[in-house]
Protein backbone atom coordinates (compact mmCIF):
# COMPACT_ATOMS: atom_id res chain seq x y z
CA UNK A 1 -30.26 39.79 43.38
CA UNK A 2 -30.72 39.42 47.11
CA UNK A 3 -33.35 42.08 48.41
CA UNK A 4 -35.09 42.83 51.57
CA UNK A 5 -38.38 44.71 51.97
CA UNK A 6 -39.51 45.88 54.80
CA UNK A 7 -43.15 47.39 55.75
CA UNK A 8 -45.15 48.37 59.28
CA UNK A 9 -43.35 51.64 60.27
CA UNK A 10 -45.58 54.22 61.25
CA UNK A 11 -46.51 56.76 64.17
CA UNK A 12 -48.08 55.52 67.10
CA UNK A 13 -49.23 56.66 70.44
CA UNK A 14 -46.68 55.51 73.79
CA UNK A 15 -48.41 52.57 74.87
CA UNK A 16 -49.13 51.37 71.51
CA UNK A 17 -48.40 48.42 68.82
CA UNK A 18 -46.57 47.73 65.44
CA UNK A 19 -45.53 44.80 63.44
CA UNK A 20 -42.83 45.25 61.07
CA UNK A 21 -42.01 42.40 58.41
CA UNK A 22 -39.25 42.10 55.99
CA UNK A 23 -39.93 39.86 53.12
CA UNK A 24 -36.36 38.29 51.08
CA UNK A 25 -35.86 37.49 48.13
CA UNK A 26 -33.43 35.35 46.32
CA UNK A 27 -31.74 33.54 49.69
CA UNK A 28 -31.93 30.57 50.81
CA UNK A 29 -33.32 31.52 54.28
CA UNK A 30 -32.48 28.61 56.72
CA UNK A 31 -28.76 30.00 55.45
CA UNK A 32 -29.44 33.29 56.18
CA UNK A 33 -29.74 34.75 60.57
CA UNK A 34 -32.23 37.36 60.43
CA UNK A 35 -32.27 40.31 62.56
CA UNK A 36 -33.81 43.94 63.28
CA UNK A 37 -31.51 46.47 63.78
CA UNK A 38 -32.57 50.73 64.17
CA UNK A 39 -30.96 54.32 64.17
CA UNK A 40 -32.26 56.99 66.02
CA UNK A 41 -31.58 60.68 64.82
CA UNK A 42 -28.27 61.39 65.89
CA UNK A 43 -27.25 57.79 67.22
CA UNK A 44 -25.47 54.83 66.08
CA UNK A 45 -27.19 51.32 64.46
CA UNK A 46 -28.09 49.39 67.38
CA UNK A 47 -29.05 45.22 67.26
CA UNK A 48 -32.72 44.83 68.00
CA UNK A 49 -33.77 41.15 68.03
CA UNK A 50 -32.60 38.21 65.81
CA UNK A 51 -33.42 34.90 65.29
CA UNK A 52 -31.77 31.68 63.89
CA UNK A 53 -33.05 29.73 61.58
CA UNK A 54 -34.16 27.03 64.90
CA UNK A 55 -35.99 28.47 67.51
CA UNK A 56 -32.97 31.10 69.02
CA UNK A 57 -33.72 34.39 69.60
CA UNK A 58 -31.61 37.54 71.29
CA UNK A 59 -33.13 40.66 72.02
CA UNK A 60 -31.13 44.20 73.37
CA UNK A 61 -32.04 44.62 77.04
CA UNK A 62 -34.20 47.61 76.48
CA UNK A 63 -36.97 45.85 74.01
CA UNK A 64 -37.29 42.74 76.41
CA UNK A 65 -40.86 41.91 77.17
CA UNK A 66 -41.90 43.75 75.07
CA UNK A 67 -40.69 43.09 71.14
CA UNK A 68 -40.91 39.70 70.00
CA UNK A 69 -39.02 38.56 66.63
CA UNK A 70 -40.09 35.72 64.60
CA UNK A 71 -39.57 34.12 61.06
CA UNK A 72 -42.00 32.25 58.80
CA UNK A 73 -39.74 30.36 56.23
CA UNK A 74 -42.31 29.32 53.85
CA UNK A 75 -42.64 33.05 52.90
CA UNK A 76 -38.94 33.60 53.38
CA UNK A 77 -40.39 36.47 55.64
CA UNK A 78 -39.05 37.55 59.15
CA UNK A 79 -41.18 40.26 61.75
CA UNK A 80 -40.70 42.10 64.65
CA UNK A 81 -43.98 42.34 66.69
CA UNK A 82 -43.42 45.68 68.67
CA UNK A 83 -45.91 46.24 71.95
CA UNK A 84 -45.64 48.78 74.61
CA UNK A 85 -43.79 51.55 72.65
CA UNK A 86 -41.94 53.89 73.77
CA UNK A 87 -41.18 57.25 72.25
CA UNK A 88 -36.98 56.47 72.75
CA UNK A 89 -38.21 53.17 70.18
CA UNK A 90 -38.25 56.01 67.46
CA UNK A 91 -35.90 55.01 64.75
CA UNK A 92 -35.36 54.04 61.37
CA UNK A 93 -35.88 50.32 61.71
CA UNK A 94 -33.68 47.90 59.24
CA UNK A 95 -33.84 43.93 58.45
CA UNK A 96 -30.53 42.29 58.25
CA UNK A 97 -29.71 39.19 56.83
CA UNK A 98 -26.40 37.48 57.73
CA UNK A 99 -24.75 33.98 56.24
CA UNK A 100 -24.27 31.67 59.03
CA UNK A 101 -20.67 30.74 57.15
CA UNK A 102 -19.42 33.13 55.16
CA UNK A 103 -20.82 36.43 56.82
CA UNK A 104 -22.21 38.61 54.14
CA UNK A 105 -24.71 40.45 54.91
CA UNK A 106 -27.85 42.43 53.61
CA UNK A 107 -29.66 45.34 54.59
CA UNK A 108 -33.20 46.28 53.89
CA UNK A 109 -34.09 49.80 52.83
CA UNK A 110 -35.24 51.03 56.69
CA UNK A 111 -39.19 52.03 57.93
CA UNK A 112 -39.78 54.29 60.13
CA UNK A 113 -41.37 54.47 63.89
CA UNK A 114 -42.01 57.31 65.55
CA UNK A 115 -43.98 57.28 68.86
CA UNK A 116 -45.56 60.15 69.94
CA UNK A 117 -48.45 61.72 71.70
């Protein structure tokens, strides 16, 4: 059964630094695009960052420069390095991984950010 962890929410001061990871389990990961996606209270699921299983990356507009994803596929584990936060980064923060043929997808369970002062 496929599963996705994730761990490194928290609160932090504006200004500050996080690094989420997502550990999976039971995919072959060079298979599998993994991205960060996040839900602020009273928005919609938004695309973070995500990577390829190569070196591509995409990030949304408003985390560039400043979030960095990456993926370690000996520990079938993918992060999102988070500097210079911003209180509007609050959100419940989920790992997604999608097939690069057939398009299924899984979700991880979500971890929280909140910055705040």
């Amino acid at each position: 059964q496929v599963q996705l962890v994730e761990s490194g929410g928290g609160l932090v001061q504006p200004g500050g630094s996080l690094r989420l990871s997502c550990a999976a389990s039971d995919i072959i990961f060079s298979d599998y695009i993994m991205g960060w996606y996040r839900q602020a209270p009273g928005k919609q699921r938004e695309l973070v960052a995500f990577a390829a299983s190569g070196s591509s990356t995409n990030y949304v507009d408003s985390v560039k420069g400043r979030f960095t994803i990456s993926r370690d596929s000996a520990k079938k584990t993918v992060y999102l390095q988070m500097n210079g936060l911003k209180p509007e980064d609050t959100a419940v923060y989920y790992c997604n991984a999608r097939h690069y043929y057939s398009n299924s997808a899984y979700w991880g369970q979500g971890t929280t950010v909140t910055v705040s002062s």
